[in-house]
N, C-alpha and C. Protein backbone atom coordinates (compact mmCIF):
# COMPACT_ATOMS: atom_id res chain seq x y z
N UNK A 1 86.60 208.59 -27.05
CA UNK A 1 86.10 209.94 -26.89
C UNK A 1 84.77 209.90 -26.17
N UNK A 2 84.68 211.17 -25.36
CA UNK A 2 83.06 211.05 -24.58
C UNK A 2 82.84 211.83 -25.64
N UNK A 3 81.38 212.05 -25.57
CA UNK A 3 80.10 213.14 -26.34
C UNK A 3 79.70 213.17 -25.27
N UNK A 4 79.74 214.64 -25.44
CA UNK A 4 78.83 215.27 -24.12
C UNK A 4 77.63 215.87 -24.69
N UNK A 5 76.93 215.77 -25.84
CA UNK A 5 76.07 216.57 -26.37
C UNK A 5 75.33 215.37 -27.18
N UNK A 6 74.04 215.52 -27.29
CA UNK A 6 73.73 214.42 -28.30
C UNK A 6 72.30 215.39 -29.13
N UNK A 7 71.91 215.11 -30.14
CA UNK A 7 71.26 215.23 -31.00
C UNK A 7 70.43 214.40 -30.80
N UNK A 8 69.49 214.98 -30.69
CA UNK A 8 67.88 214.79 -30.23
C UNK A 8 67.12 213.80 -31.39
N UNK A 9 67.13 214.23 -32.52
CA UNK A 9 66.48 213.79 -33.85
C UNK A 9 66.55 211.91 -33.86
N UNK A 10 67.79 211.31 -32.99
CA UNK A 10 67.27 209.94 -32.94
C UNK A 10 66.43 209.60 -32.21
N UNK A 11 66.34 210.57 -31.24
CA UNK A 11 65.30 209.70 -30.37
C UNK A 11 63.69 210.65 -30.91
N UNK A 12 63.83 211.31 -31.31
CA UNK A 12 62.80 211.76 -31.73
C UNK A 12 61.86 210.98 -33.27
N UNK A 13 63.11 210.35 -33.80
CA UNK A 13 62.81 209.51 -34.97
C UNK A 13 62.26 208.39 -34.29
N UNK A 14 62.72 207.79 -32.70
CA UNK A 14 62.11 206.42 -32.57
C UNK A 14 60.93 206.42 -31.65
N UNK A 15 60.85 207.64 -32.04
CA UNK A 15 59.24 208.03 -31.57
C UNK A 15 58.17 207.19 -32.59
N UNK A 16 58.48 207.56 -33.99
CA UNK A 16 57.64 207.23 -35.04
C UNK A 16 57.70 205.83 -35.51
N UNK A 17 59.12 204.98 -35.44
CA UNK A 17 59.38 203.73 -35.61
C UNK A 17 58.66 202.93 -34.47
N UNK A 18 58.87 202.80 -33.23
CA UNK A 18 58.37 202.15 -32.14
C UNK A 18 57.44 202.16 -32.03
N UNK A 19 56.86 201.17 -31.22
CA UNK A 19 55.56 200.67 -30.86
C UNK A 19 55.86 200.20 -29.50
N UNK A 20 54.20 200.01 -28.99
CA UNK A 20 53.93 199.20 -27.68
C UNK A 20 53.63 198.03 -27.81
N UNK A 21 53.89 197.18 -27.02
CA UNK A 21 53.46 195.50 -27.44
C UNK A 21 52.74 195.18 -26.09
N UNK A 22 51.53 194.65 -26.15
CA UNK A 22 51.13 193.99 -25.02
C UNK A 22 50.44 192.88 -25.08
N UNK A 23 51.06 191.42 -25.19
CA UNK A 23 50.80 190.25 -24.95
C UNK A 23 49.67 189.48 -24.17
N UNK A 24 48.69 188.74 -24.35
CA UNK A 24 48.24 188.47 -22.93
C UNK A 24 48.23 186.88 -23.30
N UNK A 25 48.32 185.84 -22.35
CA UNK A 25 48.47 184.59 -22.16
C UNK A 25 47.05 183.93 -21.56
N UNK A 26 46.11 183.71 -22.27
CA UNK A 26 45.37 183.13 -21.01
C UNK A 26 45.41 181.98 -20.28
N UNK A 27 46.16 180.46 -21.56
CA UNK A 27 46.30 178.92 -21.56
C UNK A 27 47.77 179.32 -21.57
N UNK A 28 48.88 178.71 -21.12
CA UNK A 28 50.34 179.03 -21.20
C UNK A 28 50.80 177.78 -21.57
N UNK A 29 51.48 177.24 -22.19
CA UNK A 29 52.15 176.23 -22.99
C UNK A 29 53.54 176.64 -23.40
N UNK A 30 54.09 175.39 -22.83
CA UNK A 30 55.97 175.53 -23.34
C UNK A 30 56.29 176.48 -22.62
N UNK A 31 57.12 177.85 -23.43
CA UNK A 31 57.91 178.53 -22.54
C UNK A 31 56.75 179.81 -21.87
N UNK A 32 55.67 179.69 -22.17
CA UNK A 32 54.34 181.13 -22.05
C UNK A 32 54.08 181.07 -20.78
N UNK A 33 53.82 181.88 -19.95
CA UNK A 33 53.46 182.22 -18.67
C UNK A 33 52.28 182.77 -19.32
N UNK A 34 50.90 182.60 -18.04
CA UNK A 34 49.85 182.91 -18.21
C UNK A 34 49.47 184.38 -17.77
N UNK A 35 49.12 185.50 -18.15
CA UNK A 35 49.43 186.69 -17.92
C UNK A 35 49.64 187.34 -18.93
N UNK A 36 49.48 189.19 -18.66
CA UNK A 36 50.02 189.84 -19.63
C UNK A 36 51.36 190.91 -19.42
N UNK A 37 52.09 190.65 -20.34
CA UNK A 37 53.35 190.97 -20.87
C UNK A 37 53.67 192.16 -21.54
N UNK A 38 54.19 193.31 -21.01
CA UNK A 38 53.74 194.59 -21.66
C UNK A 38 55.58 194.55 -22.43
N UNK A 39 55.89 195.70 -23.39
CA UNK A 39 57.16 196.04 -23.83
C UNK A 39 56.89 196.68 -25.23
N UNK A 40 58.60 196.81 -26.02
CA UNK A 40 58.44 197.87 -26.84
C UNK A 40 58.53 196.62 -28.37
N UNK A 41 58.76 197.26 -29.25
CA UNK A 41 59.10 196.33 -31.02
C UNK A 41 59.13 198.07 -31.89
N UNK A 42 59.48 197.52 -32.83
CA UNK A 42 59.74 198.83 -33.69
C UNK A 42 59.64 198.19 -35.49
N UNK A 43 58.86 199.24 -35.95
CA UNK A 43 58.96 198.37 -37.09
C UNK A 43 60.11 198.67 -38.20
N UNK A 44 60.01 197.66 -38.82
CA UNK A 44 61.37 197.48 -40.18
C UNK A 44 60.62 196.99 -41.25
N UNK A 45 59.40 196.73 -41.81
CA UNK A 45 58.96 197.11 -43.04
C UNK A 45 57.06 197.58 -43.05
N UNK A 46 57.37 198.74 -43.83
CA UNK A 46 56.03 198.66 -43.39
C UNK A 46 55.17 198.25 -44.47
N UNK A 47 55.73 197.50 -45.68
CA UNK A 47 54.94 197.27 -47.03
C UNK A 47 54.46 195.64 -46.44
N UNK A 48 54.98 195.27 -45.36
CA UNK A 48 54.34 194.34 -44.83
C UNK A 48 54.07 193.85 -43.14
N UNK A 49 54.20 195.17 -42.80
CA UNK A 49 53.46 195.44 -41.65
C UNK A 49 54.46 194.51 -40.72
N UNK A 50 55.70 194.66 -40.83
CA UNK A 50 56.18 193.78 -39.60
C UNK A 50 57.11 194.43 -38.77
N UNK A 51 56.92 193.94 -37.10
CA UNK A 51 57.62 194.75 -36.13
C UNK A 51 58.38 193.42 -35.37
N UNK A 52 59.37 193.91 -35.44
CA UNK A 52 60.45 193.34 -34.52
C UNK A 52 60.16 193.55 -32.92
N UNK A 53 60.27 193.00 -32.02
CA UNK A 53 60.33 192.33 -30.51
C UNK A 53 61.17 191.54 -30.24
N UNK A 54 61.25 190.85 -28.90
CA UNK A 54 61.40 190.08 -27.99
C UNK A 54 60.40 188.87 -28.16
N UNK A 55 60.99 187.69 -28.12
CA UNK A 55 59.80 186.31 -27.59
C UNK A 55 59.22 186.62 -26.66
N UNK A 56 60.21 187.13 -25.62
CA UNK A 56 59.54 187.04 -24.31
C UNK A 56 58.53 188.09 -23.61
N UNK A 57 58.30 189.12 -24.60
CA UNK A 57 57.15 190.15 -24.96
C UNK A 57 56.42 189.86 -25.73
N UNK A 58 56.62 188.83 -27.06
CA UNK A 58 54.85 189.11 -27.58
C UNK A 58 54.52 187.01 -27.30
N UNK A 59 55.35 186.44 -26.38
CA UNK A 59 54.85 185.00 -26.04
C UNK A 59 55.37 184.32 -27.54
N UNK A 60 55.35 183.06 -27.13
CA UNK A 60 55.42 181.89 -28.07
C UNK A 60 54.21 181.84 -29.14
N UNK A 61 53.68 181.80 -29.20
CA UNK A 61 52.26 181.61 -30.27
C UNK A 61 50.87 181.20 -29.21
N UNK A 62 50.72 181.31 -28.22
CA UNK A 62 49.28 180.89 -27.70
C UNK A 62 48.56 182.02 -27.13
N UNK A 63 49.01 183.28 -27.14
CA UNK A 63 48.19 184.39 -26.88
C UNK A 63 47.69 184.89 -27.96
N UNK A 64 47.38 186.36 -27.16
CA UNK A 64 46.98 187.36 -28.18
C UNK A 64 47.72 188.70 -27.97
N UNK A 65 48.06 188.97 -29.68
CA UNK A 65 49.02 190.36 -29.45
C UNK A 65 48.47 191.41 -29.26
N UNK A 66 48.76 192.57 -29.08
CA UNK A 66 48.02 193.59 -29.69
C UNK A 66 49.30 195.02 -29.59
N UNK A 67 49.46 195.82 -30.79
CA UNK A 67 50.30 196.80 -31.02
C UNK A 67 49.79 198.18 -30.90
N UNK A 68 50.48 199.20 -30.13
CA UNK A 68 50.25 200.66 -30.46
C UNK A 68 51.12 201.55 -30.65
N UNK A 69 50.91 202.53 -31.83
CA UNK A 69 51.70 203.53 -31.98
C UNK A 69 51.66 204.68 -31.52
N UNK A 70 52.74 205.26 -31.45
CA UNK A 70 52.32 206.46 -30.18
C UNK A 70 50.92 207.76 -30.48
N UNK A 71 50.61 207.90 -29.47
CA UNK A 71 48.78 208.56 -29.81
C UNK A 71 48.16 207.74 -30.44
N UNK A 72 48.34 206.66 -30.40
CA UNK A 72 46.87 205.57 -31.12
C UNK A 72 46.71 204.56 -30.28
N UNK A 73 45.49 203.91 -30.38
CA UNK A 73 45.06 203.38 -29.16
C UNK A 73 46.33 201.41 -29.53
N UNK A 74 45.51 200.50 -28.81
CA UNK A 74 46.02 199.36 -29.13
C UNK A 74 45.08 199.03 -30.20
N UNK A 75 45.97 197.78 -31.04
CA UNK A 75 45.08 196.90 -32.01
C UNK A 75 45.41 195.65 -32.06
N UNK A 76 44.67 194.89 -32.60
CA UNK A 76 45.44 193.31 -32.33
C UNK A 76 46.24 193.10 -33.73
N UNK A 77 47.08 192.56 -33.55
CA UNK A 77 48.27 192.13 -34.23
C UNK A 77 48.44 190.55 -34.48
N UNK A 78 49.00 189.89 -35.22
CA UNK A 78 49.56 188.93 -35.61
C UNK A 78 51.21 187.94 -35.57
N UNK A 79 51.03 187.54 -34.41
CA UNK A 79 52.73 186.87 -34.27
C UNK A 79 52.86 185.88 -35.37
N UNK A 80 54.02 186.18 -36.65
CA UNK A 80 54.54 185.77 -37.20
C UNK A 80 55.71 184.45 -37.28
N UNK A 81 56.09 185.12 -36.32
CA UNK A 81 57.62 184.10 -36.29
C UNK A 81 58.07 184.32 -34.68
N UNK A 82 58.52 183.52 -34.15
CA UNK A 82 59.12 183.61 -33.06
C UNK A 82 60.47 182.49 -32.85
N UNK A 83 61.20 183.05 -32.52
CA UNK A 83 62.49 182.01 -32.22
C UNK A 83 63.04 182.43 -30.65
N UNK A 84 62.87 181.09 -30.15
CA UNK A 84 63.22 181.26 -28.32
C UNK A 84 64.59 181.37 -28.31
N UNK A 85 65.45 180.58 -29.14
CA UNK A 85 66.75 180.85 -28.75
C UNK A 85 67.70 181.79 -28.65
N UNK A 86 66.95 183.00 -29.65
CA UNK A 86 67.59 184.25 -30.02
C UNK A 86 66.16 185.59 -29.40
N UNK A 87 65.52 184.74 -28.47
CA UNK A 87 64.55 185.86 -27.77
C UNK A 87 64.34 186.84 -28.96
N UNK A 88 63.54 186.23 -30.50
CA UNK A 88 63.08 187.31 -30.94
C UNK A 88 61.51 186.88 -31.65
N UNK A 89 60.88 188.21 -32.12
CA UNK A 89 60.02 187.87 -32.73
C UNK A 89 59.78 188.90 -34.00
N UNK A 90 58.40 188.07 -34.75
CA UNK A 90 58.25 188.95 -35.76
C UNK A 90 56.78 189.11 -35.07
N UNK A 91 56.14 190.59 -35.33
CA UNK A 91 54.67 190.63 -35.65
C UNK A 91 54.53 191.21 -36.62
N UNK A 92 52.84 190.93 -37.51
CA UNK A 92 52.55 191.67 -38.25
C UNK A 92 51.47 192.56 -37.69
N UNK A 93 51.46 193.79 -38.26
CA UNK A 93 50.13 194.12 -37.95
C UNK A 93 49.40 194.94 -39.78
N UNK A 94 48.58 195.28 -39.44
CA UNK A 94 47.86 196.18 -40.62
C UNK A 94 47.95 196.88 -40.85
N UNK A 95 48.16 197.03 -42.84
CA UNK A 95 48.41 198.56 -43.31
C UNK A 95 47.54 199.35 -42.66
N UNK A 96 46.63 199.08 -42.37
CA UNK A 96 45.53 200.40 -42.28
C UNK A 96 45.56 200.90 -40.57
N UNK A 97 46.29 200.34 -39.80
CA UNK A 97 46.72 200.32 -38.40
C UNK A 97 47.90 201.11 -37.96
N UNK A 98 49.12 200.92 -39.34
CA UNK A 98 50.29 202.09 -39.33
C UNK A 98 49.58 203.50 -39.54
N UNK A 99 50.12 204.49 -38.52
CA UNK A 99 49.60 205.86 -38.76
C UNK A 99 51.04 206.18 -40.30
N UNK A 100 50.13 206.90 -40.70
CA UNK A 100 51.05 208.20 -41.98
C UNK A 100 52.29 208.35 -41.02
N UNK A 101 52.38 208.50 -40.66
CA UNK A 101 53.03 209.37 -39.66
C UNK A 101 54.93 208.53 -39.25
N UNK A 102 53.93 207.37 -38.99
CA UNK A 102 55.22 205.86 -39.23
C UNK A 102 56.04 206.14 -39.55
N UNK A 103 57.65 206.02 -38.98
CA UNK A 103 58.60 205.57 -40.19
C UNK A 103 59.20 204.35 -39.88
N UNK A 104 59.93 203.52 -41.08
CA UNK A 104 60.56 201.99 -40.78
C UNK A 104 61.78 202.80 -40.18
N UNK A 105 61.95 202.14 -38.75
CA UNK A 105 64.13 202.17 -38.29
C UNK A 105 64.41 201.17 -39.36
N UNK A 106 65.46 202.04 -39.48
CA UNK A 106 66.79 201.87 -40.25
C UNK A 106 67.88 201.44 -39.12
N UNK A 107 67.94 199.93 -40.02
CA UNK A 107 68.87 198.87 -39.30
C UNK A 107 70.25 198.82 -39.49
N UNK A 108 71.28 199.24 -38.55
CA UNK A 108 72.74 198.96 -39.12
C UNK A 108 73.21 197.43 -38.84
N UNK A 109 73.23 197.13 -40.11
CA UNK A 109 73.65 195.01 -39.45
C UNK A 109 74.89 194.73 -39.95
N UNK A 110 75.55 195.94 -40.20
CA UNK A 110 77.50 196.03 -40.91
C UNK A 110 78.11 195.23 -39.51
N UNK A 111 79.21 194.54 -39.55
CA UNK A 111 80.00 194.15 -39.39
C UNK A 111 81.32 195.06 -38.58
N UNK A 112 80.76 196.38 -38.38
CA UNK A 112 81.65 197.60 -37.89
C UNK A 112 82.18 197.13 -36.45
N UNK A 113 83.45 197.72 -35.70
CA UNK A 113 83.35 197.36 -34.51
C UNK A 113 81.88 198.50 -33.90
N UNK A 114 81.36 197.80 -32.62
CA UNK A 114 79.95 198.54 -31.81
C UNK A 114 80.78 198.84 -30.57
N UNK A 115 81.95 198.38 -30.26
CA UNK A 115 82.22 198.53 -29.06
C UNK A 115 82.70 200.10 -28.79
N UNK A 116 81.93 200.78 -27.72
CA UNK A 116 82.59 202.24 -27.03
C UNK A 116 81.18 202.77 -28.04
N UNK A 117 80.24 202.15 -28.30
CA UNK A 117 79.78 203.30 -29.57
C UNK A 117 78.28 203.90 -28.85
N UNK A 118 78.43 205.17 -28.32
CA UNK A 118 77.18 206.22 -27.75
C UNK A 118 75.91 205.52 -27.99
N UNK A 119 75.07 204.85 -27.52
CA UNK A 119 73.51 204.35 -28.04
C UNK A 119 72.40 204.51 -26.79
N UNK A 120 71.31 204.53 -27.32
CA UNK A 120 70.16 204.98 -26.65
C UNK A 120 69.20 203.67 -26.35
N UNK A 121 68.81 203.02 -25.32
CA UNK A 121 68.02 202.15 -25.41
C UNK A 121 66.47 202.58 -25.14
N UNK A 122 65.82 202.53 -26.14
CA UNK A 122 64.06 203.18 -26.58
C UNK A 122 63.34 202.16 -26.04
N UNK A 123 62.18 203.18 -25.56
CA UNK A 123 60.99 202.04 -25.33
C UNK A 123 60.08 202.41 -23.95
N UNK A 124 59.59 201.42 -23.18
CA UNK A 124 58.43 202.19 -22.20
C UNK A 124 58.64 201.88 -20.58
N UNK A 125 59.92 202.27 -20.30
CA UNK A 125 60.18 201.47 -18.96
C UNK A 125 59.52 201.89 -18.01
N UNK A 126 58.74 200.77 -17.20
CA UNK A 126 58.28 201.40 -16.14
C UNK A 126 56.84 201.88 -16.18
N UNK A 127 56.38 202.33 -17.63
CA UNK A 127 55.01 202.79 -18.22
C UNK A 127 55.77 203.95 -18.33
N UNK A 128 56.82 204.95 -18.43
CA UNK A 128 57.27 206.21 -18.89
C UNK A 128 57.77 206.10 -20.81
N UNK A 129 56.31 206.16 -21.62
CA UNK A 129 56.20 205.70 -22.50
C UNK A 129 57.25 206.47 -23.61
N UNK A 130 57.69 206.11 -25.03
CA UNK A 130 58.74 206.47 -25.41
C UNK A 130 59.76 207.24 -25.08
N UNK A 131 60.65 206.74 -24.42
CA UNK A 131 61.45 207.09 -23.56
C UNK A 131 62.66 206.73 -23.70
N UNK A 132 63.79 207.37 -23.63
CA UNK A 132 65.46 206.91 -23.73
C UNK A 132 66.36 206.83 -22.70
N UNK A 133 66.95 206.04 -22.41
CA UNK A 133 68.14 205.88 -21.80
C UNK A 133 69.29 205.75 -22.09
N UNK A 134 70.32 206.90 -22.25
CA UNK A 134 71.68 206.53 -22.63
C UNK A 134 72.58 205.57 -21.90
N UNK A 135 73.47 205.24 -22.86
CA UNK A 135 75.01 204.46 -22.28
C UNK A 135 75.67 204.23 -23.57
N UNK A 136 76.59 203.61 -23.82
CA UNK A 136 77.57 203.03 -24.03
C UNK A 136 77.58 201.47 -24.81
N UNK A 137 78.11 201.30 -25.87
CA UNK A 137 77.91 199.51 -26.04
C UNK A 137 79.41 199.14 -25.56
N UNK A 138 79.23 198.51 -24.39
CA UNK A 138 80.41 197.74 -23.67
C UNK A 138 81.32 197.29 -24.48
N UNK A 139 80.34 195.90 -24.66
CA UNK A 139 81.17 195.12 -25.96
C UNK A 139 80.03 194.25 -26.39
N UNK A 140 80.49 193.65 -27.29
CA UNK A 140 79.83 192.86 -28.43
C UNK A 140 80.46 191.75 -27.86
N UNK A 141 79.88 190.05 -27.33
CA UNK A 141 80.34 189.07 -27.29
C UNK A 141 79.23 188.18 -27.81
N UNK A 142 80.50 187.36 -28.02
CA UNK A 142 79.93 186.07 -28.85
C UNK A 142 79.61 184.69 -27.87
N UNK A 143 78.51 184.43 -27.39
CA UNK A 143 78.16 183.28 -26.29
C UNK A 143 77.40 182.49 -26.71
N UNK A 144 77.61 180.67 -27.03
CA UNK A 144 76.63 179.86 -27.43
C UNK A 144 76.60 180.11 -28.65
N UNK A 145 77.12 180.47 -29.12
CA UNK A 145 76.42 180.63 -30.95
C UNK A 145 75.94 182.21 -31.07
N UNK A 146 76.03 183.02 -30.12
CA UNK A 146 75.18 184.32 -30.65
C UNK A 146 76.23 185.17 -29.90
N UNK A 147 75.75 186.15 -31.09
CA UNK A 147 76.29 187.22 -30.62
C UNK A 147 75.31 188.53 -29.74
N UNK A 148 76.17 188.55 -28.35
CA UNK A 148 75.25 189.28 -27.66
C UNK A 148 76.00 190.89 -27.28
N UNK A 149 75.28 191.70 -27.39
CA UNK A 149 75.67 193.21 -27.32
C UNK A 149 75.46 193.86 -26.10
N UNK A 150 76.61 194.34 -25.23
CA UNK A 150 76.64 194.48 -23.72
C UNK A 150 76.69 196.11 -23.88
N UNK A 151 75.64 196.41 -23.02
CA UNK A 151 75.80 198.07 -22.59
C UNK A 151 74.93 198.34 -21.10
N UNK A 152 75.80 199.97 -20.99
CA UNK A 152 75.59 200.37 -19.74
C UNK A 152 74.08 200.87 -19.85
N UNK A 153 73.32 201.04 -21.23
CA UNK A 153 72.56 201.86 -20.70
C UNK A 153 71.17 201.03 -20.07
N UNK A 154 70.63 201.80 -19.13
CA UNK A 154 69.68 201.56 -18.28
C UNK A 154 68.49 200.93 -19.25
N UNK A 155 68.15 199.00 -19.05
CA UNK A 155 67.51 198.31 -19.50
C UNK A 155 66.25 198.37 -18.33
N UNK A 156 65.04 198.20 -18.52
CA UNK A 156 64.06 198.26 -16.89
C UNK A 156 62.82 197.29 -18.22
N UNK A 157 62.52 196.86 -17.06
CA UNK A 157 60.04 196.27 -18.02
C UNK A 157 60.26 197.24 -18.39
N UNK A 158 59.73 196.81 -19.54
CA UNK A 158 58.94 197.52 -20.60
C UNK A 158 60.24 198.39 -21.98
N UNK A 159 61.60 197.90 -21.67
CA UNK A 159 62.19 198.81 -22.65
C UNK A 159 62.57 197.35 -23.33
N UNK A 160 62.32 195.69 -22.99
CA UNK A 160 62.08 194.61 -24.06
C UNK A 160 61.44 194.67 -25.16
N UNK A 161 62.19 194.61 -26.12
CA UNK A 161 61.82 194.12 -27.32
C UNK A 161 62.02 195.32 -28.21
N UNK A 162 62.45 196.75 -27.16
CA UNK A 162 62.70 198.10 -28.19
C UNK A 162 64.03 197.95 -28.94
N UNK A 163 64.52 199.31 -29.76
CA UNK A 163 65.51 199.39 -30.68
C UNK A 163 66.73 199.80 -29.45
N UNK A 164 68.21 199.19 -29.96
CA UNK A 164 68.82 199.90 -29.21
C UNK A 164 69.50 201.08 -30.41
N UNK A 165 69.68 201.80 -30.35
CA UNK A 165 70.06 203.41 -31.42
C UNK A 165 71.64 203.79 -31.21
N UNK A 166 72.15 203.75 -32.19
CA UNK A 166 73.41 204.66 -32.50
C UNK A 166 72.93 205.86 -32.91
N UNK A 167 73.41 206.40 -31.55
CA UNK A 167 73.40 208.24 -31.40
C UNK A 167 73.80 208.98 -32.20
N UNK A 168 75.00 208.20 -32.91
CA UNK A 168 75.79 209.14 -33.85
C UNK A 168 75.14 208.91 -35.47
N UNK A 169 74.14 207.89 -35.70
CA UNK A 169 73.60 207.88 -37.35
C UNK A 169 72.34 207.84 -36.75
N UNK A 170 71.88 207.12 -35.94
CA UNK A 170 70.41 206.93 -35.45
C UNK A 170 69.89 205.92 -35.99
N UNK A 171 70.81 204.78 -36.37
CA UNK A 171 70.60 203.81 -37.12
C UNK A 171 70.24 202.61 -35.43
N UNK A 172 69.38 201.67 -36.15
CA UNK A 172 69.45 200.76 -34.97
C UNK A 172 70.45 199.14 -34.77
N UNK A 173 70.69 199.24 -33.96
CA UNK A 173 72.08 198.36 -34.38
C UNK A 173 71.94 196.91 -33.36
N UNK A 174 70.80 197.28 -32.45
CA UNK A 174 70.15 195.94 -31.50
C UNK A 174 68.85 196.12 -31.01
């Protein structure tokens, strides 16, 4: 089935979940390019301040992070965890750094088929800051050990490391 109509309220919810990430490298080691690295993360708990990304947006461990939520300026942040093989990361940042305003995305990690399923890819492409692009999840394949999630919708800089959104719960599902 197409949807020709979509309901606004997810992307308006990943207004409040998302964040900006901007990396900078000054010494680069291993996989780090020296430079700064702009993109999106979104957080998933906030009783401990941690936002999901891309490796390849907040670097391996030799920079410095720094996070913003929308209308608030940047702050520096804390890279937690990073794993290159699955291009992800954890940051933390500070209770006192989440606005009120925050909410944690809500993660769908069921086992459902994703394929054909309406989703929004969030985040700052281009510098056109929280921002959506629809498509489609192609398919879900399994390559190397991981499972990777194929869609049409328009990926550009800066929409790394955001949520991708099921349109139809507004749950985030990549």
């Amino acid at each position: 089935t197409f949807v020709t109509s979509v309901d606004a309220s997810p992307i308006d919810d990943a207004s409040t979940y998302s964040v900006r990430v901007k990396s900078t490298v000054r010494y680069a080691f291993a996989e780090d390019v020296t430079g700064t690295s702009h993109g999106a993360g979104f957080l998933v708990n906030r009783k401990k301040g941690w936002v999901l990304t891309n490796a390849h947006v907040s670097g391996h461990g030799t920079g410095e992070v720094e996070v913003s939520f929308k209308g608030n300026d940047y702050f520096e942040a804390k890279l937690l965890y990073v794993d290159p093989e699955l291009d992800l990361a954890v940051i933390q940042v500070k209770d006192k750094n989440i606005p009120s305003t925050a909410k944690v995305a809500e993660l769908d990690c069921g086992d459902r088929s994703l394929n054909g399923m309406p989703v929004a890819a969030f985040g700052h492409p281009h510098s056109l800051t929280y921002s959506a692009s629809r498509g489609i999840i192609s398919k879900v394949r399994y390559y190397h050990g991981v499972d990777w999630i194929q869609t049409d919708a328009a990926i550009n800089p800066g929409n790394s490391g955001g949520p991708l959104i099921d349109l139809g719960t507004g749950k985030v599902v990549g």
